[in-house]
PDB file of N, CA and C in Angstrom:
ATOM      1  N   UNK A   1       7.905  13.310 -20.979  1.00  0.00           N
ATOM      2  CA  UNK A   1       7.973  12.197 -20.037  1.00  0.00           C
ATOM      3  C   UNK A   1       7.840  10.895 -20.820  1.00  0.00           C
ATOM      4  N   UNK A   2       8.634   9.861 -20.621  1.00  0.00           N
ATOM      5  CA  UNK A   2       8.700   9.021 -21.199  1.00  0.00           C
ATOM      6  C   UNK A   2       7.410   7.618 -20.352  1.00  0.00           C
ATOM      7  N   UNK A   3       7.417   6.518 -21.241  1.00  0.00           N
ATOM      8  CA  UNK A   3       6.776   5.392 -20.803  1.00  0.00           C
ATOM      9  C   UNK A   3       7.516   4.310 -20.821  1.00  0.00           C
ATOM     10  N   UNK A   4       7.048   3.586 -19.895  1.00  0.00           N
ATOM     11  CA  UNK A   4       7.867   2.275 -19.571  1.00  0.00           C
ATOM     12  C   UNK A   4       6.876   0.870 -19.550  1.00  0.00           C
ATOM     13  N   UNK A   5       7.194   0.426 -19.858  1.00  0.00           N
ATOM     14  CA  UNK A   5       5.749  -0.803 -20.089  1.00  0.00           C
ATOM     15  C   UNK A   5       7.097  -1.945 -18.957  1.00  0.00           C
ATOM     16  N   UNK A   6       6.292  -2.865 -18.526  1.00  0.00           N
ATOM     17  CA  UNK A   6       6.807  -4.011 -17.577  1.00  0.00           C
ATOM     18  C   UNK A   6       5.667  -5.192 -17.748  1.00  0.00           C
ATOM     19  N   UNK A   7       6.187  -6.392 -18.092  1.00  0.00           N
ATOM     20  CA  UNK A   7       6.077  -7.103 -18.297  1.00  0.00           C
ATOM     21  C   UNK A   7       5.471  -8.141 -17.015  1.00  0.00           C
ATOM     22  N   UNK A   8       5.122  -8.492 -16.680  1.00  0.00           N
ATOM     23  CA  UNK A   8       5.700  -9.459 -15.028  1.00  0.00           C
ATOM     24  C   UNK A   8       4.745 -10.587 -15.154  1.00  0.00           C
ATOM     25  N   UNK A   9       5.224 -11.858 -15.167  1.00  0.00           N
ATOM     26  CA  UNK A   9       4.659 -12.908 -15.126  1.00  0.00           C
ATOM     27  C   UNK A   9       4.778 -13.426 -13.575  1.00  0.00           C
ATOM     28  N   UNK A  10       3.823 -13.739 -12.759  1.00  0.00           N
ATOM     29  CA  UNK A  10       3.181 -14.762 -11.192  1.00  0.00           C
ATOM     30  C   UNK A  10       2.793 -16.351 -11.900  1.00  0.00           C
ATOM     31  N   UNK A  11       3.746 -16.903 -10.399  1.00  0.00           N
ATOM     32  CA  UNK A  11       3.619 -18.045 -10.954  1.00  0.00           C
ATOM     33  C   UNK A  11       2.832 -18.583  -9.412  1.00  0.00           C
ATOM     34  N   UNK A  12       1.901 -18.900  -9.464  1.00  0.00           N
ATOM     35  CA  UNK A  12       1.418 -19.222  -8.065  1.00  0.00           C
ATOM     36  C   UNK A  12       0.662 -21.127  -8.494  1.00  0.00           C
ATOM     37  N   UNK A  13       0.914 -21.528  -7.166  1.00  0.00           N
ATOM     38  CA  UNK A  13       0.569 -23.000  -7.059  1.00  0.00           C
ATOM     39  C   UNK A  13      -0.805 -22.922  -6.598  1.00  0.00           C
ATOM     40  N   UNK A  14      -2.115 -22.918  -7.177  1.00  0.00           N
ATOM     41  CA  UNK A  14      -3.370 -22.802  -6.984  1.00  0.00           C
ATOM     42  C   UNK A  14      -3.950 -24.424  -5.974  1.00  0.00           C
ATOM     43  N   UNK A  15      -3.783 -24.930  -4.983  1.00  0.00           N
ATOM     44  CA  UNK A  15      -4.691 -26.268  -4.503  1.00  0.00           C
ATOM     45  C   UNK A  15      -5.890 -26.320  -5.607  1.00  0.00           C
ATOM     46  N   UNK A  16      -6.036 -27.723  -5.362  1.00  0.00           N
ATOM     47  CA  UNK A  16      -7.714 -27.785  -6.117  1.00  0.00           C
ATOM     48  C   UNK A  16      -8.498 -27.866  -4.997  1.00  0.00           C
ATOM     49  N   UNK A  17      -8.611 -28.430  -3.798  1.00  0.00           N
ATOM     50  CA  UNK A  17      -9.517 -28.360  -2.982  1.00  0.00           C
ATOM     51  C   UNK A  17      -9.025 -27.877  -2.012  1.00  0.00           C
ATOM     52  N   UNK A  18      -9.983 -26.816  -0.702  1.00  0.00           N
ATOM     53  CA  UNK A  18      -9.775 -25.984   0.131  1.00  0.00           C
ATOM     54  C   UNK A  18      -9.458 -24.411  -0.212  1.00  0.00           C
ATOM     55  N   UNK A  19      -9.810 -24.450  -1.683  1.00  0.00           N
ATOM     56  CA  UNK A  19      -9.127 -23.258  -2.002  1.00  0.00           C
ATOM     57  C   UNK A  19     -10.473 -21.707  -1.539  1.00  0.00           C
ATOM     58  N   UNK A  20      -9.724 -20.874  -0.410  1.00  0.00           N
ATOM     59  CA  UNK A  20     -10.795 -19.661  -0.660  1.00  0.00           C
ATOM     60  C   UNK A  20     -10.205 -18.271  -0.463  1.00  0.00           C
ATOM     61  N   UNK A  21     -10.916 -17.277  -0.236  1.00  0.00           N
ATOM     62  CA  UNK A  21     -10.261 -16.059  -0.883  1.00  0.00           C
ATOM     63  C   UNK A  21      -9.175 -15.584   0.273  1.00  0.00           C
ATOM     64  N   UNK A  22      -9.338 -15.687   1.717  1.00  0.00           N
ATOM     65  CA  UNK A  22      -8.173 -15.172   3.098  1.00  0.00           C
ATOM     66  C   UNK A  22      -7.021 -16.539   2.490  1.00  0.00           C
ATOM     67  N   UNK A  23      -7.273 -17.282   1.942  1.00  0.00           N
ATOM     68  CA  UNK A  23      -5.661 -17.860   1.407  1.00  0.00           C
ATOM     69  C   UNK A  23      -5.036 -17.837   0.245  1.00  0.00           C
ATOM     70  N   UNK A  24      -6.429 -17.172  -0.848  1.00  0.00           N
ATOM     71  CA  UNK A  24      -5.392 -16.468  -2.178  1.00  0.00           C
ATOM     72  C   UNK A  24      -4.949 -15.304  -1.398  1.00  0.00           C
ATOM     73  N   UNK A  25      -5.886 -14.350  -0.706  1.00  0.00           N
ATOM     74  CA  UNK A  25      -5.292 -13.006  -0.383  1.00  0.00           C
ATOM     75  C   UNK A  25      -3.872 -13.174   0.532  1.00  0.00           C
ATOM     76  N   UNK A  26      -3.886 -14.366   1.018  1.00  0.00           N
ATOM     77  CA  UNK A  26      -2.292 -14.505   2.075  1.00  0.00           C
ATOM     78  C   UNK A  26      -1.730 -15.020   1.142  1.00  0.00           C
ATOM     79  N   UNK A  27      -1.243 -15.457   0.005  1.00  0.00           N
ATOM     80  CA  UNK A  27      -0.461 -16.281  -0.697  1.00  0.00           C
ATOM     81  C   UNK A  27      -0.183 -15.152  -1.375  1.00  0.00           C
ATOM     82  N   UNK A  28      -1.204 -14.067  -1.777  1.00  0.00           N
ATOM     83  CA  UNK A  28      -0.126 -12.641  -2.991  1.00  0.00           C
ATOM     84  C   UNK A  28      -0.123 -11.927  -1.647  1.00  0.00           C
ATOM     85  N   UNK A  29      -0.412 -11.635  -0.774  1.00  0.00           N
ATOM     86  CA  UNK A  29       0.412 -10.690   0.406  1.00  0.00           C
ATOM     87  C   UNK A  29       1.953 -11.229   0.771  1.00  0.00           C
ATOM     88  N   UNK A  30       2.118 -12.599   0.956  1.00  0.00           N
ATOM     89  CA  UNK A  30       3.593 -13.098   1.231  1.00  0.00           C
ATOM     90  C   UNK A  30       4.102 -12.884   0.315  1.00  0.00           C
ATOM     91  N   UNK A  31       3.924 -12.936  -1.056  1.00  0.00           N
ATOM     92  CA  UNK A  31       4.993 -12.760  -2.183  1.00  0.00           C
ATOM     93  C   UNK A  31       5.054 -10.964  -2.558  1.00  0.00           C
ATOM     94  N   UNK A  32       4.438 -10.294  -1.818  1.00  0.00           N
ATOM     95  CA  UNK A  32       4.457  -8.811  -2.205  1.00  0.00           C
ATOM     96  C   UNK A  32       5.475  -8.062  -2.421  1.00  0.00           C
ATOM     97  N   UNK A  33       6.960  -8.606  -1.486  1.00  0.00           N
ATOM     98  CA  UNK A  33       7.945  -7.947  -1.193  1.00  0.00           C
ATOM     99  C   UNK A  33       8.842  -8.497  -2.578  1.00  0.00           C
ATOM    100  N   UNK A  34       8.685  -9.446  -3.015  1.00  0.00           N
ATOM    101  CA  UNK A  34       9.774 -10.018  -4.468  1.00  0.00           C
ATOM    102  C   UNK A  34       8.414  -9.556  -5.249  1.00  0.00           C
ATOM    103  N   UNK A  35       7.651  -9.136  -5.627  1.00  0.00           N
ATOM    104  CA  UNK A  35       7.049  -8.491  -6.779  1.00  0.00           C
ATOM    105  C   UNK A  35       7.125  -7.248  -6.878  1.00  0.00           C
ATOM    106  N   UNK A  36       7.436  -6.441  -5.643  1.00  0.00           N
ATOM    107  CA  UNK A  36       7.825  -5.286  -4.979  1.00  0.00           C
ATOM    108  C   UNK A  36       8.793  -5.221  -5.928  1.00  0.00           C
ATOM    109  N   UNK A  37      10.250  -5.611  -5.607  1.00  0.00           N
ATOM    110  CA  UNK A  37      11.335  -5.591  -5.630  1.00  0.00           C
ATOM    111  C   UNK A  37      11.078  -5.730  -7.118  1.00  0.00           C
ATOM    112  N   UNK A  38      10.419  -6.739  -7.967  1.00  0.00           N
ATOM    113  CA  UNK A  38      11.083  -7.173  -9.355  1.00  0.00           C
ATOM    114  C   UNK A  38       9.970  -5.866 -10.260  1.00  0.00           C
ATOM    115  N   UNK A  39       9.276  -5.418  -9.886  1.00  0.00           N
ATOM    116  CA  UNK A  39       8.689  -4.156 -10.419  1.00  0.00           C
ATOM    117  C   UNK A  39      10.278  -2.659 -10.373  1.00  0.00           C
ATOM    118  N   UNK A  40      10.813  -2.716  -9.194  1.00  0.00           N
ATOM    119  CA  UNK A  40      11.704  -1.436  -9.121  1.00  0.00           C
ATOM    120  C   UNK A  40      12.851  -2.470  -9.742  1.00  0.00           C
ATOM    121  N   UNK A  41      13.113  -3.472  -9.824  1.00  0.00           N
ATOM    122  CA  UNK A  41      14.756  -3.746 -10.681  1.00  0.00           C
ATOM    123  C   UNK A  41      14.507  -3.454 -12.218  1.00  0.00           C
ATOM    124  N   UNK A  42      13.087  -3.711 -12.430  1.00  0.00           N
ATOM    125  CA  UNK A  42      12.803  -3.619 -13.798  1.00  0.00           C
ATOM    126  C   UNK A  42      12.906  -2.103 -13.992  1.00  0.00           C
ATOM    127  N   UNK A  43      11.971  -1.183 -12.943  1.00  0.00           N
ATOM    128  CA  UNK A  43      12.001   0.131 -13.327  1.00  0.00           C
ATOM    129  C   UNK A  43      13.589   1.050 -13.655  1.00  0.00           C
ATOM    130  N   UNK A  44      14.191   0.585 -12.354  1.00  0.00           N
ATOM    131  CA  UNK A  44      15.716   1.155 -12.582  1.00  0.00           C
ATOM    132  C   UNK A  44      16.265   0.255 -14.096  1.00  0.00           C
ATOM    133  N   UNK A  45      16.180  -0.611 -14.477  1.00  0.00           N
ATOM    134  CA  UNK A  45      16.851  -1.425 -15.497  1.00  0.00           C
ATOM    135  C   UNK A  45      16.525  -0.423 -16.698  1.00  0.00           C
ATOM    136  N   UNK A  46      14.876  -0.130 -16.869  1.00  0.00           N
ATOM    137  CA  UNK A  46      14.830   0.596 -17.681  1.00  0.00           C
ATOM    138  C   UNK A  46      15.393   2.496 -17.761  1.00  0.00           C
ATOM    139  N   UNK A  47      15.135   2.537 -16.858  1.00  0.00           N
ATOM    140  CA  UNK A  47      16.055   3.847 -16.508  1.00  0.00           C
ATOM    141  C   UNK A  47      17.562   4.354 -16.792  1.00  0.00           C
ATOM    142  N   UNK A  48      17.988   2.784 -16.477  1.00  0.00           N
ATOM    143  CA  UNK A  48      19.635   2.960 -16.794  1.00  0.00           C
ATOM    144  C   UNK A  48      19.493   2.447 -18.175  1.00  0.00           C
ATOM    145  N   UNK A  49      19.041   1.992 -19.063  1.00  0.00           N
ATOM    146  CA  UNK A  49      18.960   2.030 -20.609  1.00  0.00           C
ATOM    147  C   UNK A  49      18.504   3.085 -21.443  1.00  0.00           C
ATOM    148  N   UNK A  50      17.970   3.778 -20.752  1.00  0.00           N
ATOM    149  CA  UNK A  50      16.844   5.409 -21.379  1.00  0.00           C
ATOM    150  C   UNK A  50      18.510   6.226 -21.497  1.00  0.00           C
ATOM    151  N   UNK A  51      19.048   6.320 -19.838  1.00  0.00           N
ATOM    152  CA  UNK A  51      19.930   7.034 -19.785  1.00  0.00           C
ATOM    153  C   UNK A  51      21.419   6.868 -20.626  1.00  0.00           C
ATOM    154  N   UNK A  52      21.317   5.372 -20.816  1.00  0.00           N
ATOM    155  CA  UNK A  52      22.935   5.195 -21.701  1.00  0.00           C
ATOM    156  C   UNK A  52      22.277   5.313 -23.319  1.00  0.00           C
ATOM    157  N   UNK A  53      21.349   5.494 -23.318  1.00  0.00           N
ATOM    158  CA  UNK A  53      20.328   5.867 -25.395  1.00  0.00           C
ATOM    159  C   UNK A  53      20.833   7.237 -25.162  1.00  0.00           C
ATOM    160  N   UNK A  54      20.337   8.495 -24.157  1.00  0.00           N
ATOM    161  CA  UNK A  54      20.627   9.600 -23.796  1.00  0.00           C
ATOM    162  C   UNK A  54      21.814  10.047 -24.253  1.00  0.00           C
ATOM    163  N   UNK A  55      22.872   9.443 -23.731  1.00  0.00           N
ATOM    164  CA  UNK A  55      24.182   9.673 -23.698  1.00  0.00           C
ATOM    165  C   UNK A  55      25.012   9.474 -24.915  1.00  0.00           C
ATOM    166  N   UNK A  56      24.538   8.067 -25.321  1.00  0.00           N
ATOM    167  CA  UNK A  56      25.168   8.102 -26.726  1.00  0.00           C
ATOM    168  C   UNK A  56      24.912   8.988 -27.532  1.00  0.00           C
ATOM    169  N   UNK A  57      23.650   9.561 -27.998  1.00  0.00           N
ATOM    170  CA  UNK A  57      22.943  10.014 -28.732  1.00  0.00           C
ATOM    171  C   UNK A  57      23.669  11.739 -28.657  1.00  0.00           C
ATOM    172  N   UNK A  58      23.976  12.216 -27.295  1.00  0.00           N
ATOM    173  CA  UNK A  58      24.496  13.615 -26.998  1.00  0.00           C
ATOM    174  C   UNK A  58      25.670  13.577 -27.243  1.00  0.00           C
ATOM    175  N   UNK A  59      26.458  12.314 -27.038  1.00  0.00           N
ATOM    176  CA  UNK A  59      28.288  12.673 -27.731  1.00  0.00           C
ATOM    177  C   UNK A  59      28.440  11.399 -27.666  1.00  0.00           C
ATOM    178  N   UNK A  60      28.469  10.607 -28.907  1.00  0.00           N
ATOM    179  CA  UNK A  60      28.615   9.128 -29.244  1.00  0.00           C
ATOM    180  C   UNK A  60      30.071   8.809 -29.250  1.00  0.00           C
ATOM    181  N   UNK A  61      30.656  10.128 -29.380  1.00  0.00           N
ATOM    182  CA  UNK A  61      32.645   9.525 -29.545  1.00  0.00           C
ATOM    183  C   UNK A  61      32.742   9.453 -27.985  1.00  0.00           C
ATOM    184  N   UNK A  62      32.210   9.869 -26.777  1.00  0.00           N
ATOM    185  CA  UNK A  62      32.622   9.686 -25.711  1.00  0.00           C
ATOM    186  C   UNK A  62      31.923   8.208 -25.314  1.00  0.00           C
ATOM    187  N   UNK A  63      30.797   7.987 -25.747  1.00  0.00           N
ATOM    188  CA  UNK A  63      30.260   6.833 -24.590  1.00  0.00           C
ATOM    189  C   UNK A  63      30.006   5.578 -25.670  1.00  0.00           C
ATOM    190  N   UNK A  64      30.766   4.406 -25.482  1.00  0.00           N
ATOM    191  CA  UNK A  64      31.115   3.416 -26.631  1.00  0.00           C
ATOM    192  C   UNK A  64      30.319   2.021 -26.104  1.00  0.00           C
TER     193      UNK A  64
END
């Protein structure tokens, strides 16, 4: 089984005053679904690179 390391940088706009924890916790709950998403584009991204290393590697005159 292989490993996949992911990288992911959050860029969040912190207030300086009013800041407390039910509006950090609502500010990473709204962005859940695009961190969602950029965790599985990364996972498939790496997947489809494992698989075209795979391929070359098993018959390199076919896959260029």
């Amino acid at each position: 089984m292989d490993k996949v390391e992911i990288c992911l940088t959050l860029h969040f706009i912190i207030p300086q005053n009013g800041l407390n924890v039910n509006s950090l916790l609502y500010g990473v709950r709204k962005n859940m679904p695009k961190i969602f998403f950029a965790i599985l584009k990364a996972l498939f991204n790496a997947l489809e690179e494992q698989t075209i290393k795979y391929l070359r590697t098993t018959a390199p005159s076919r896959f260029i």
